[in-house]
Protein backbone atom coordinates (compact mmCIF):
# COMPACT_ATOMS: atom_id res chain seq x y z
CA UNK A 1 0.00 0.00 0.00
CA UNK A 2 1.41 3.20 -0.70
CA UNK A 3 1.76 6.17 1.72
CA UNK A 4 2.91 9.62 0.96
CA UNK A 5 3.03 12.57 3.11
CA UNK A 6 3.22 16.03 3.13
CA UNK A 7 4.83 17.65 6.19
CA UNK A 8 4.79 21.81 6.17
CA UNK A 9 6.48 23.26 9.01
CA UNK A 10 4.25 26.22 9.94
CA UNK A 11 6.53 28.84 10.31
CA UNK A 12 5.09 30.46 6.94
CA UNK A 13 1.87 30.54 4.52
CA UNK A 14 1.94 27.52 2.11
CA UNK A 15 3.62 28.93 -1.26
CA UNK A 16 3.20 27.64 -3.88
CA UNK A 17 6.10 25.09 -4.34
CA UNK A 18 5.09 23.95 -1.27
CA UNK A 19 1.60 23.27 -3.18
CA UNK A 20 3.03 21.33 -5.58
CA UNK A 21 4.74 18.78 -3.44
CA UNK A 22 1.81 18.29 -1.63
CA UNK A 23 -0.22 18.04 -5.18
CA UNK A 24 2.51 15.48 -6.43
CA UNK A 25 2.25 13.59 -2.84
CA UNK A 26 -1.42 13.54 -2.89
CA UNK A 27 -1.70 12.62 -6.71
CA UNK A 28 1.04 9.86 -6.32
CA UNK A 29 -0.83 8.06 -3.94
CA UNK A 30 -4.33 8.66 -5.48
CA UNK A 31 -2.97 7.28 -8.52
CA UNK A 32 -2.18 3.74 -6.78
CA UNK A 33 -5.39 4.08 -4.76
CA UNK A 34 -2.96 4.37 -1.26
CA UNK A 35 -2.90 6.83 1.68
CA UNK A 36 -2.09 10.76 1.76
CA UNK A 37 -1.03 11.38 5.14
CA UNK A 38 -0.98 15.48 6.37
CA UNK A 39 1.96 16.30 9.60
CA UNK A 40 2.54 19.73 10.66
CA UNK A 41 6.12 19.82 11.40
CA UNK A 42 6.00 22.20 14.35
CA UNK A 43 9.23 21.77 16.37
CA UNK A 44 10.39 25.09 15.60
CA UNK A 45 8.55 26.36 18.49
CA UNK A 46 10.45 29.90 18.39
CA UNK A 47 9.17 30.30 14.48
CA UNK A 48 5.99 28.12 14.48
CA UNK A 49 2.71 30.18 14.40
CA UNK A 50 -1.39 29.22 14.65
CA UNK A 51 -2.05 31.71 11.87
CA UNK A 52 1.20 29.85 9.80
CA UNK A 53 -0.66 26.35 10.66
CA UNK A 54 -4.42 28.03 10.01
CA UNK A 55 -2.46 29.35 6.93
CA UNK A 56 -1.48 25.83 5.37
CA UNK A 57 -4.78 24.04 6.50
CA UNK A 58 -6.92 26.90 4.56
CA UNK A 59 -4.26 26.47 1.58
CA UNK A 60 -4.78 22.66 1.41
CA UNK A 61 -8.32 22.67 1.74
CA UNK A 62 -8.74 25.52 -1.10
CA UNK A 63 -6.71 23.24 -3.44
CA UNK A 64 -8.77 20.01 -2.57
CA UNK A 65 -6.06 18.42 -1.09
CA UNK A 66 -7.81 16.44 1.53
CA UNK A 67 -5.57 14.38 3.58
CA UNK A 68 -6.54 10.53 4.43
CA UNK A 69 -4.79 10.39 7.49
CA UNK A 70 -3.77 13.73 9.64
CA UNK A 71 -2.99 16.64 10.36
CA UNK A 72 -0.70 15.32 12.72
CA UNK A 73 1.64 17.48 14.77
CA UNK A 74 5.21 16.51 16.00
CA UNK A 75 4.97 18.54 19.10
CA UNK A 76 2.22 16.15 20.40
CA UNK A 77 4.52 13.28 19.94
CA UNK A 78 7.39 14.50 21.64
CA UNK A 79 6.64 11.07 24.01
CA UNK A 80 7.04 8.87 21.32
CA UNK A 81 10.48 11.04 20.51
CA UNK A 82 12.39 10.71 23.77
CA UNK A 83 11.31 6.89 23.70
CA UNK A 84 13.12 6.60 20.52
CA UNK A 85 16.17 8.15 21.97
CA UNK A 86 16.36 6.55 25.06
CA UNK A 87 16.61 3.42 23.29
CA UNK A 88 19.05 4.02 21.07
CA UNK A 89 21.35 5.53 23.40
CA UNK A 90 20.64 1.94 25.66
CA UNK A 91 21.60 -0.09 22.11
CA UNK A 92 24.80 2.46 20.88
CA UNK A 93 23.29 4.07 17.83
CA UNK A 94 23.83 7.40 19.45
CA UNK A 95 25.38 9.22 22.22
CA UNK A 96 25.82 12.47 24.70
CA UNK A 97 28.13 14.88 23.78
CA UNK A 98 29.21 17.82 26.26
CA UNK A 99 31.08 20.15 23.55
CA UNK A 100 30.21 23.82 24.39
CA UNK A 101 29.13 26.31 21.47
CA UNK A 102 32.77 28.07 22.11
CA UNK A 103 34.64 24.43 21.73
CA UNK A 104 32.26 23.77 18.15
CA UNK A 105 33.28 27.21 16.86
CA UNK A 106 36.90 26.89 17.78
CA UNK A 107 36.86 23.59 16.10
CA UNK A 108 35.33 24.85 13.18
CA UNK A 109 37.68 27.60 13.00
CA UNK A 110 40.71 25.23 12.74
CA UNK A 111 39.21 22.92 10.48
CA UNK A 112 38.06 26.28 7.77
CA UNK A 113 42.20 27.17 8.54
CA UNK A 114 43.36 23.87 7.67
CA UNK A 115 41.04 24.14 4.65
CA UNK A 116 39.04 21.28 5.80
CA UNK A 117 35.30 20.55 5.67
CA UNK A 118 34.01 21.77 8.93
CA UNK A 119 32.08 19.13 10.77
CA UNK A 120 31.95 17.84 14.75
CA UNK A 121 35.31 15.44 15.30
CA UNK A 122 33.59 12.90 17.46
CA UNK A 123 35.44 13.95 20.11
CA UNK A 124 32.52 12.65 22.80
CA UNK A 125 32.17 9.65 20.03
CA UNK A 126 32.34 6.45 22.21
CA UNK A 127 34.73 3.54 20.26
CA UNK A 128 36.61 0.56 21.74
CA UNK A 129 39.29 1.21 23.26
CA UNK A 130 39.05 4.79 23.69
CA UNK A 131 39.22 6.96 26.92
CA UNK A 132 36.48 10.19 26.97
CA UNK A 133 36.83 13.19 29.10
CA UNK A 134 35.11 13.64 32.29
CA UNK A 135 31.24 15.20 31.15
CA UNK A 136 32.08 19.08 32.38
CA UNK A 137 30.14 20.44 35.24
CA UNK A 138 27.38 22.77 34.71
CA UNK A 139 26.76 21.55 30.57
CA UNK A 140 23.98 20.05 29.56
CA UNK A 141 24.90 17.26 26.73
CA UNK A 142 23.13 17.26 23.92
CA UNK A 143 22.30 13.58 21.70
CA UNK A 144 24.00 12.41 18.60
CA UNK A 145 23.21 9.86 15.98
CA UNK A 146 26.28 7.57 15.89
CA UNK A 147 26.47 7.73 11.95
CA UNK A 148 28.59 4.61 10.33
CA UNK A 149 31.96 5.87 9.35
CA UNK A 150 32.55 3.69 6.21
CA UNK A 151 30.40 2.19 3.35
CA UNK A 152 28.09 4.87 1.80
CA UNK A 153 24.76 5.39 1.95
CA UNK A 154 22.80 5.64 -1.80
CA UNK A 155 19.18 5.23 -3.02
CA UNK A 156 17.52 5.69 -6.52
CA UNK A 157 15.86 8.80 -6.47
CA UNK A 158 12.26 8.73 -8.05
CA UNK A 159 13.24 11.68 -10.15
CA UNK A 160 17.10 12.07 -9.95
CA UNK A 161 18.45 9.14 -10.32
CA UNK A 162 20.58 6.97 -8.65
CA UNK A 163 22.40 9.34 -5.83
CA UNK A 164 25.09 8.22 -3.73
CA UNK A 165 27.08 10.26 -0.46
CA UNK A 166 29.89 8.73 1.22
CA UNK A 167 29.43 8.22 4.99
CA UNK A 168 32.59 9.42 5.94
CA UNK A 169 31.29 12.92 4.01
CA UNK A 170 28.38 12.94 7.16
CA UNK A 171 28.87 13.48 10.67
CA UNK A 172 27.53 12.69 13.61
CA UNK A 173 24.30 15.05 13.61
CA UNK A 174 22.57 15.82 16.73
CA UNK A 175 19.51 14.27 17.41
CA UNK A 176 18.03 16.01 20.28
CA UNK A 177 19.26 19.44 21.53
CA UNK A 178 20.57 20.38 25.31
CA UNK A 179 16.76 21.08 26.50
CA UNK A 180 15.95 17.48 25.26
CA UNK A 181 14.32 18.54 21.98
CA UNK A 182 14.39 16.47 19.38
CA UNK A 183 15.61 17.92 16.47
CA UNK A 184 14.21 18.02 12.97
CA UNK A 185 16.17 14.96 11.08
CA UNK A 186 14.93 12.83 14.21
CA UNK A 187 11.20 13.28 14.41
CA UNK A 188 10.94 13.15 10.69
CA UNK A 189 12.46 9.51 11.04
CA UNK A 190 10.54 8.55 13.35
CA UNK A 191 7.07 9.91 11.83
CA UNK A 192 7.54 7.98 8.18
CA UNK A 193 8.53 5.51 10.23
CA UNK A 194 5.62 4.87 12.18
CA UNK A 195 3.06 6.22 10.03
CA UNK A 196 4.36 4.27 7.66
CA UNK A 197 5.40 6.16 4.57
CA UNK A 198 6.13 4.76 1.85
CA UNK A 199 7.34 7.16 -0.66
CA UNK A 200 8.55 10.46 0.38
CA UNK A 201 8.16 12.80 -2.11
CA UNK A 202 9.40 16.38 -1.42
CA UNK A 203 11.65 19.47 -2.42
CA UNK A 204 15.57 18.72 -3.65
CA UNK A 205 16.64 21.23 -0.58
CA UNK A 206 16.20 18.38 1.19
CA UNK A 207 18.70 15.89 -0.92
CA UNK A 208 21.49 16.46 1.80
CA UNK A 209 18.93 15.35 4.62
CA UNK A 210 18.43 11.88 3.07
CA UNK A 211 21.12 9.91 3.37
CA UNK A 212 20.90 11.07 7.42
CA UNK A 213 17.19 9.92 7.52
CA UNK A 214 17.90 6.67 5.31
CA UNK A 215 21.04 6.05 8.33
CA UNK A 216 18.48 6.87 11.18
CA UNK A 217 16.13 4.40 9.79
CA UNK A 218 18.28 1.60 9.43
CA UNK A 219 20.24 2.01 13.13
CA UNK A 220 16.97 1.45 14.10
CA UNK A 221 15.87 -1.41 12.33
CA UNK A 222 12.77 0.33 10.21
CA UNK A 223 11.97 0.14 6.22
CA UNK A 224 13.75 2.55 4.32
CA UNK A 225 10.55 4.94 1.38
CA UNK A 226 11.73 5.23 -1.44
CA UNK A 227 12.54 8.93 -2.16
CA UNK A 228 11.80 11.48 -5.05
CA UNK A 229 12.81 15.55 -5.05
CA UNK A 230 11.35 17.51 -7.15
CA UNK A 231 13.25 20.60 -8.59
CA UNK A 232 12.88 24.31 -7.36
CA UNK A 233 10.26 26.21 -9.12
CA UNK A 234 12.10 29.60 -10.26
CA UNK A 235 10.42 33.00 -11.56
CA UNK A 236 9.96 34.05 -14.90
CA UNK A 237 13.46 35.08 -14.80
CA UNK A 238 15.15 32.21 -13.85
CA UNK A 239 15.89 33.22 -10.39
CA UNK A 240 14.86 31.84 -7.38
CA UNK A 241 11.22 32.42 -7.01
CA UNK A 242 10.30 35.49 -4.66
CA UNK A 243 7.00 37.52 -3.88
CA UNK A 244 7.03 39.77 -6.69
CA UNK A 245 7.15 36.02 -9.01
CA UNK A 246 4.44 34.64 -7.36
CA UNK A 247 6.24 33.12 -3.64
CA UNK A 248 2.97 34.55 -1.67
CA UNK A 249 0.73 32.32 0.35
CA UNK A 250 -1.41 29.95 -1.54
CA UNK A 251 -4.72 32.12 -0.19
CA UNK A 252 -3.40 35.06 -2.21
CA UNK A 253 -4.29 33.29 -5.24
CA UNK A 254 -7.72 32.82 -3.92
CA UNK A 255 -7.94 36.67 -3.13
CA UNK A 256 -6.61 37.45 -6.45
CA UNK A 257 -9.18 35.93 -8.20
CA UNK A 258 -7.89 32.45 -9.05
CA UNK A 259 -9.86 29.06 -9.13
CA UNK A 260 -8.97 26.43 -7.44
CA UNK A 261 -8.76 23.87 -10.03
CA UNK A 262 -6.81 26.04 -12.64
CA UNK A 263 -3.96 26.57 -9.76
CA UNK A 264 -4.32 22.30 -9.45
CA UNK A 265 -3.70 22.41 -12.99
CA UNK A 266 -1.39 24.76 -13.79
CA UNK A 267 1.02 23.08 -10.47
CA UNK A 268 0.09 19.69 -12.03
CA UNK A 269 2.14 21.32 -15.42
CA UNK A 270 4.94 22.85 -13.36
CA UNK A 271 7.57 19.82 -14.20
CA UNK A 272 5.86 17.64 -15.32
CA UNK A 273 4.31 16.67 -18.44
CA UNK A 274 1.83 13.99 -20.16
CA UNK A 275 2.54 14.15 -23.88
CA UNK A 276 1.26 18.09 -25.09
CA UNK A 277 -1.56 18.04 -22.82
CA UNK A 278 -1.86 21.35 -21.19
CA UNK A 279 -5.34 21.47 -20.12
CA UNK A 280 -6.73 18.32 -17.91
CA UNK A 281 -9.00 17.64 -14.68
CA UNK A 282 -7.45 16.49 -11.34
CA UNK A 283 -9.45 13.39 -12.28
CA UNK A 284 -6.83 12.80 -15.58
CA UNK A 285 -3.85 13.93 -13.64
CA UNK A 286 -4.22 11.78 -11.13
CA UNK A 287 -5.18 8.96 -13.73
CA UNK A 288 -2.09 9.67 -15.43
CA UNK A 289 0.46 10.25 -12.56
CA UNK A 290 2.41 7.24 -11.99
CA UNK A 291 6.02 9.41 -10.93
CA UNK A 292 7.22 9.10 -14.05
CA UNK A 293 7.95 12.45 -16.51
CA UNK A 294 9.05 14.55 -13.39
CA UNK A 295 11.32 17.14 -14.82
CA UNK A 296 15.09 17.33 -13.62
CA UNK A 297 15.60 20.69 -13.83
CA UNK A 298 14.08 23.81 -12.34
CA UNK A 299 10.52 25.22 -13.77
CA UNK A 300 9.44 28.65 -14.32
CA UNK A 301 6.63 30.36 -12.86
CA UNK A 302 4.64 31.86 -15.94
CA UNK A 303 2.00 34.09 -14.76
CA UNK A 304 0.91 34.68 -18.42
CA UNK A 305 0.21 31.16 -18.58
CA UNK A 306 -1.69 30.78 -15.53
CA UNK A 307 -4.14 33.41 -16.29
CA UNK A 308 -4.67 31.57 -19.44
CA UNK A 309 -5.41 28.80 -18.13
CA UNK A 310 -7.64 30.86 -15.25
CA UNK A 311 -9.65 31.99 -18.28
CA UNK A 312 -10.67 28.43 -19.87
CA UNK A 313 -11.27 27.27 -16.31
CA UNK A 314 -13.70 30.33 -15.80
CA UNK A 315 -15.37 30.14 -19.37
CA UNK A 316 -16.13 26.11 -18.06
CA UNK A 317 -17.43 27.22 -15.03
CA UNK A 318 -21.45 27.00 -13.77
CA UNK A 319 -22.43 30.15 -14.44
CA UNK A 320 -24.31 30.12 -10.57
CA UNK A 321 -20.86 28.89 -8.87
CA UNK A 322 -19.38 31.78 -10.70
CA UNK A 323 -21.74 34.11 -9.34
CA UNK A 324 -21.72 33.23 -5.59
CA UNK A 325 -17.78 33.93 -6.32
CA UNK A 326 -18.01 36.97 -7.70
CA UNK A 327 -20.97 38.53 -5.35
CA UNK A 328 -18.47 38.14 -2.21
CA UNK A 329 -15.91 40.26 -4.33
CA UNK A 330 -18.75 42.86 -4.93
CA UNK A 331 -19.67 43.33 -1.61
CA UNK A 332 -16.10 43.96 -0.46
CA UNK A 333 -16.02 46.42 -3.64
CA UNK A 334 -19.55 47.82 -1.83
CA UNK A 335 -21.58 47.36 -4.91
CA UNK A 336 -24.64 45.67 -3.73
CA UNK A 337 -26.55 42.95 -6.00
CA UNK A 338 -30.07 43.89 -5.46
CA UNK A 339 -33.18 41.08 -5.66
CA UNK A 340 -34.59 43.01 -8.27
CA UNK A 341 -31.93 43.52 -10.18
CA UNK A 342 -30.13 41.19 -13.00
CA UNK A 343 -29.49 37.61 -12.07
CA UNK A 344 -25.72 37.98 -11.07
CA UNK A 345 -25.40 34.33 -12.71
CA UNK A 346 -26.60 35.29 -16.38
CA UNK A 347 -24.52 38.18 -15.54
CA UNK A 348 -21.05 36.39 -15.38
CA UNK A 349 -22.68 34.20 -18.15
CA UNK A 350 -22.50 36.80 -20.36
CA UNK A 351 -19.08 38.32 -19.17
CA UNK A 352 -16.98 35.35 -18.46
CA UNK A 353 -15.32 34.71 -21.37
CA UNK A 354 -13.73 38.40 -21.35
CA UNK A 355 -11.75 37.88 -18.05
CA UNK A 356 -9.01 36.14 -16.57
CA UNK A 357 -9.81 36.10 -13.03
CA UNK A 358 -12.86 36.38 -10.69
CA UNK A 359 -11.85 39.93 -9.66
CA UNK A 360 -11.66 40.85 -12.89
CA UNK A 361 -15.19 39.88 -13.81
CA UNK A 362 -16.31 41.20 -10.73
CA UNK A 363 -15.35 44.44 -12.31
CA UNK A 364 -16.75 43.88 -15.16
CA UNK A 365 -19.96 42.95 -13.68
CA UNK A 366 -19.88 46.70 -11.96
CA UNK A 367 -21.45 47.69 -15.43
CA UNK A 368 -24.51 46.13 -14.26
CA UNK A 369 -25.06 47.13 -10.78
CA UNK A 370 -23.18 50.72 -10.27
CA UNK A 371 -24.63 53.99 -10.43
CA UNK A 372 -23.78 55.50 -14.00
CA UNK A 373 -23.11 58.87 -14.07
CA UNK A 374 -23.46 60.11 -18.24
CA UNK A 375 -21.26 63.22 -17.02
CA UNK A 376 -18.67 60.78 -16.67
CA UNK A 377 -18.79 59.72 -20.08
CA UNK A 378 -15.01 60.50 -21.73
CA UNK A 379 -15.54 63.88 -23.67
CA UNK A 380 -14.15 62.00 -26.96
CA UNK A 381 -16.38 59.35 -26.53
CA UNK A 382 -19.57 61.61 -26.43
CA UNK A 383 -18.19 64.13 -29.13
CA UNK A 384 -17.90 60.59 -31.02
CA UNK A 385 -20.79 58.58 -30.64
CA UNK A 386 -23.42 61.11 -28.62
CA UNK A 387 -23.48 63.84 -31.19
CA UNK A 388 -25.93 63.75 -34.54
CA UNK A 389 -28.88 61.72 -35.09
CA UNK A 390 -27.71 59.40 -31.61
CA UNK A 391 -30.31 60.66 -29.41
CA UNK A 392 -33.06 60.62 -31.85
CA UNK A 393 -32.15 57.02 -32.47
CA UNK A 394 -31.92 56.24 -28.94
CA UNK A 395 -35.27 57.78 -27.83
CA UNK A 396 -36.92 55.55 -30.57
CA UNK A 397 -35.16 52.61 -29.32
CA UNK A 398 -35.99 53.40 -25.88
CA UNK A 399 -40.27 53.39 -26.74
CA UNK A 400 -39.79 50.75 -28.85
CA UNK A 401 -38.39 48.52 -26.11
CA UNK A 402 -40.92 50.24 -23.13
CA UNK A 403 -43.58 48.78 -25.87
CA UNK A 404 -42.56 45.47 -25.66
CA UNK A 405 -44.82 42.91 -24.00
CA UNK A 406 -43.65 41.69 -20.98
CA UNK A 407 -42.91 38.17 -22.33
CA UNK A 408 -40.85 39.74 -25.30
CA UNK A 409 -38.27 41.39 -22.70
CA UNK A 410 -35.93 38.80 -23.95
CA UNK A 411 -32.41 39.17 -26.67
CA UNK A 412 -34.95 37.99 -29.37
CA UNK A 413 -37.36 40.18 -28.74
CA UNK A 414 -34.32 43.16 -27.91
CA UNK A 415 -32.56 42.75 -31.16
CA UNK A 416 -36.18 42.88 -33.22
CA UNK A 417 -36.43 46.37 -31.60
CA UNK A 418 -33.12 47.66 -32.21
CA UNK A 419 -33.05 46.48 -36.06
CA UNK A 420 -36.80 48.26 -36.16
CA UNK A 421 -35.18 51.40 -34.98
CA UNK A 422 -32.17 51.21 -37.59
CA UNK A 423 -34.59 50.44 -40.69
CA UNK A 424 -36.44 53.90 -39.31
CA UNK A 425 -33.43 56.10 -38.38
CA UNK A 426 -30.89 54.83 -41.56
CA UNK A 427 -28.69 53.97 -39.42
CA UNK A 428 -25.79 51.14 -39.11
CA UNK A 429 -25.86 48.89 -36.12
CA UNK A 430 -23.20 50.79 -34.26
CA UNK A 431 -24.11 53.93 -34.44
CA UNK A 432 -27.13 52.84 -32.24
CA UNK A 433 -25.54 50.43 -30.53
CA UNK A 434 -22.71 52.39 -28.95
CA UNK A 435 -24.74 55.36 -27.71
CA UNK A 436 -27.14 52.41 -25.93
CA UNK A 437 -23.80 50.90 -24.11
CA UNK A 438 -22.13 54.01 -23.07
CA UNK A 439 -25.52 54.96 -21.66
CA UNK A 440 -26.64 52.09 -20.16
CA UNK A 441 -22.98 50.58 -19.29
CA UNK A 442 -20.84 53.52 -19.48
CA UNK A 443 -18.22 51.78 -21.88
CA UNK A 444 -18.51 51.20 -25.70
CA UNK A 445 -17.61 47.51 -25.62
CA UNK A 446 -19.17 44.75 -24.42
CA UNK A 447 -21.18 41.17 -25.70
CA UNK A 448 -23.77 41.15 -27.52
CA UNK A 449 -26.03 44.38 -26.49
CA UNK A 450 -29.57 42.50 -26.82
CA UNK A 451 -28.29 39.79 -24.60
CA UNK A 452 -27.21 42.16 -21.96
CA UNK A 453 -30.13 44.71 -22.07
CA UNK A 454 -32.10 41.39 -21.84
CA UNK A 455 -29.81 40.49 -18.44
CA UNK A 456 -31.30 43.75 -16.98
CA UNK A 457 -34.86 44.48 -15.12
CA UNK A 458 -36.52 46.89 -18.09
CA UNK A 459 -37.13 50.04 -15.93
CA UNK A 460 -33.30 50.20 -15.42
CA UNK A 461 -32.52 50.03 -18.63
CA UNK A 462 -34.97 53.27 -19.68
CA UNK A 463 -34.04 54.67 -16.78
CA UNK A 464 -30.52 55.11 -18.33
CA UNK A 465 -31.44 55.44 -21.58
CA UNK A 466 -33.12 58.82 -20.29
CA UNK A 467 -30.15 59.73 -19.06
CA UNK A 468 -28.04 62.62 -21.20
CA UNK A 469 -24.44 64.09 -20.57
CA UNK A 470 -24.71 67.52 -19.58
């Protein structure tokens, strides 16, 4: 059975390459019908935040990233930690060590003179045969993983490749801090190990953790996941990705106007690949994501193409989902959606396909509920289409449509009164139909004018056709 996992530490919002390895966790073990397990890796008491861990849970939820198992959080296990240790120093896997912060900066300092990797010497390193120091009064010892000193330690990475380190290159990390805290390297251990991960799929900043973990788990007798990093994500630029590329929280793409599934795809896209397919469900992607095509090498965030894809995800969208969207960004905007007034659903039916984001068509949809003010009208734009035979045209248009019956308010019944009034006036179809928008919508372009006069209650729609600059 597989198990993945995706462990945030929540001393920051969930960015979005953060969203990705959880997507490619979840998706991994969709695709092989196992477990996605969710563990807050909260250790970092100093750093670690509710509104960070609020922050994540929101992100995960927005995404529909359900976990199967979890949240779980380390610092309710800290039990289970100290058990761990206490054992292993009993069986010789690891060990105290009394070396002050003054004695691991001096020996650093002589081993950066002698031009050597700096590292701890093992000084407090029990071996046969050999004699250690009296523990110093007064110093609290912390605990170190006895790491093997020969042989190397190597696994085949799910998307590097095979990757080897020499053990000799590692030293003996510490395992739990003066205070008795378990450190992070530890209680990562000993969470895949007893929740059972199988496949550990997570960022290649972690590559130099690994072959620590993969040491831990075998001192202590537990099954070794298999592992897979995924590259960085960088911006647009190739650098590494920062706020102004896109490095905000995962909810800022929700305030921005994103939806949820064209983030899931667009992440899903962000190295990796299924043929030329560029557009696909979370059903597909998870159909198709076996591990295999994960890029090597760094992506780049490409906001272009992720309001692209925002766009087809919003022209596919239920026109009544849409609107219970976009009526909680018009009441922050204070534009209020009245009962009597146009169907805010047919609304972003009609407007949809001319944004990119929900923000965006809750700006567009202003044109139906805001208060128009003709003065306001761009002098070029009345000098252009207000002038001449325009308001003639328009009155005509205007008793033409308060003489339709009631059941002919539709864009039928619209457009047979607005090609009446250009037979009568002489007139081509937008030199009527431009006056009508900038009167009625205060902007010359929009769909199909009979379709959105039809969107609006009929006494609003004379009422601003009444309506004259100056």
């Amino acid at each position: 059975m597989v198990r993945t996992r995706f462990a945030p530490s929540p001393t920051g919002f969930l960015h979005i390459g953060g969203a990705r390895t959880a997507l490619f966790a979840w998706a991994y073990a969709r695709h092989h019908g196992g477990t996605f397990v969710l563990r807050i890796e909260d250790t970092d008491v100093e750093r670690s935040t509710p509104e960070a861990t609020q922050a994540i849970l929101d992100g995960m939820r927005w995404l529909g990233l359900d976990p199967d198992e979890g949240p779980f959080y380390q610092m309710r296990r800290m039990d289970r930690y100290r058990e761990v240790i206490a054992k292993m120093l009993v069986e010789g896997t690891a060990y105290h060590c009394w070396c002050t912060k003054e004695e691991l900066e001096a020996m650093r300092a002589e081993q950066e003179a002698l031009g050597m990797k700096p590292r701890y010497d093992g000084r407090w390193r029990p071996e046969p045969g050999k004699t250690l120091p009296a523990p110093p009064e007064g110093v609290k010892p912390v605990v170190r993983f006895r790491n093997p000193l020969d042989g190397g330690t190597a696994w085949n990475d799910l998307v590097k490749g095979p990757i080897a380190f020499d053990n000799a290159e590692l030293d003996d990390l510490i395992i739990a801090r003066s205070d008795g805290t378990p450190t992070y390297n530890f209680c990562v251990v000993v969470d895949d190990w007893d929740m059972r991960i199988t496949h550990v799929i997570r960022g290649d900043d972690h590559v130099n953790n690994t072959p620590r973990q993969i040491n831990i788990l075998r001192a202590l007798g537990a099954p070794v996941p298999e592992y897979g990093h995924l590259p960085m994500i960088h911006g647009p630029d190739g650098q590494k990705l920062s706020k102004r590329h896109g490095a905000v929280s995962v909810m800022q793409y929700d305030e921005d106007g994103y939806l949820p599934d064209a983030v899931v795809n667009y992440l899903a896209r962000l190295g990796w690949s299924h043929g030329d397919d560029e557009i696909f469900s979370r059903e597909q992607f998870v159909r198709w994501f076996d591990g295999q095509h994960v890029s090597r090498s760094p992506s780049r965030f490409d906001f272009d193409k992720l309001r692209w894809l925002n766009n087809h995800y919003l022209k596919q969208a239920d026109d009544a989902d849409l609107a219970k969207r976009v009526a909680a960004r018009l009441e922050r905007a204070g534009v209020a959606v009245p009962a009597d007034g146009p169907d805010l659903g047919v609304v972003c039916g009609l407007l949809k396909e001319r944004a990119q984001t929900l923000n965006e068509l809750a700006d567009l949809a202003h044109m139906f509920y805001g208060e128009h003010d003709p003065n306001a009208i761009a002098q070029a734009d009345r000098d252009k289409h207000l002038g001449g035979a325009a308001r003639e045209a328009v009155a005509g248009f205007a008793a033409r449509l308060a003489a339709l019956e009631q059941g002919d308010w539709t864009a039928a019944g619209i457009a047979a009164a607005l090609k009446e009034t250009l037979a009568a006036q002489g007139l081509k179809m937008p030199q009527l139909a431009i006056p009508v928008r900038l009167l009625v919508f205060g902007v010359t372009q929009t769909p199909s004018v009979d379709a959105m006069l039809a969107a609006m209650p009929r006494a609003w729609v004379l009422a601003r056709l009444a309506r004259w600059p100056g």
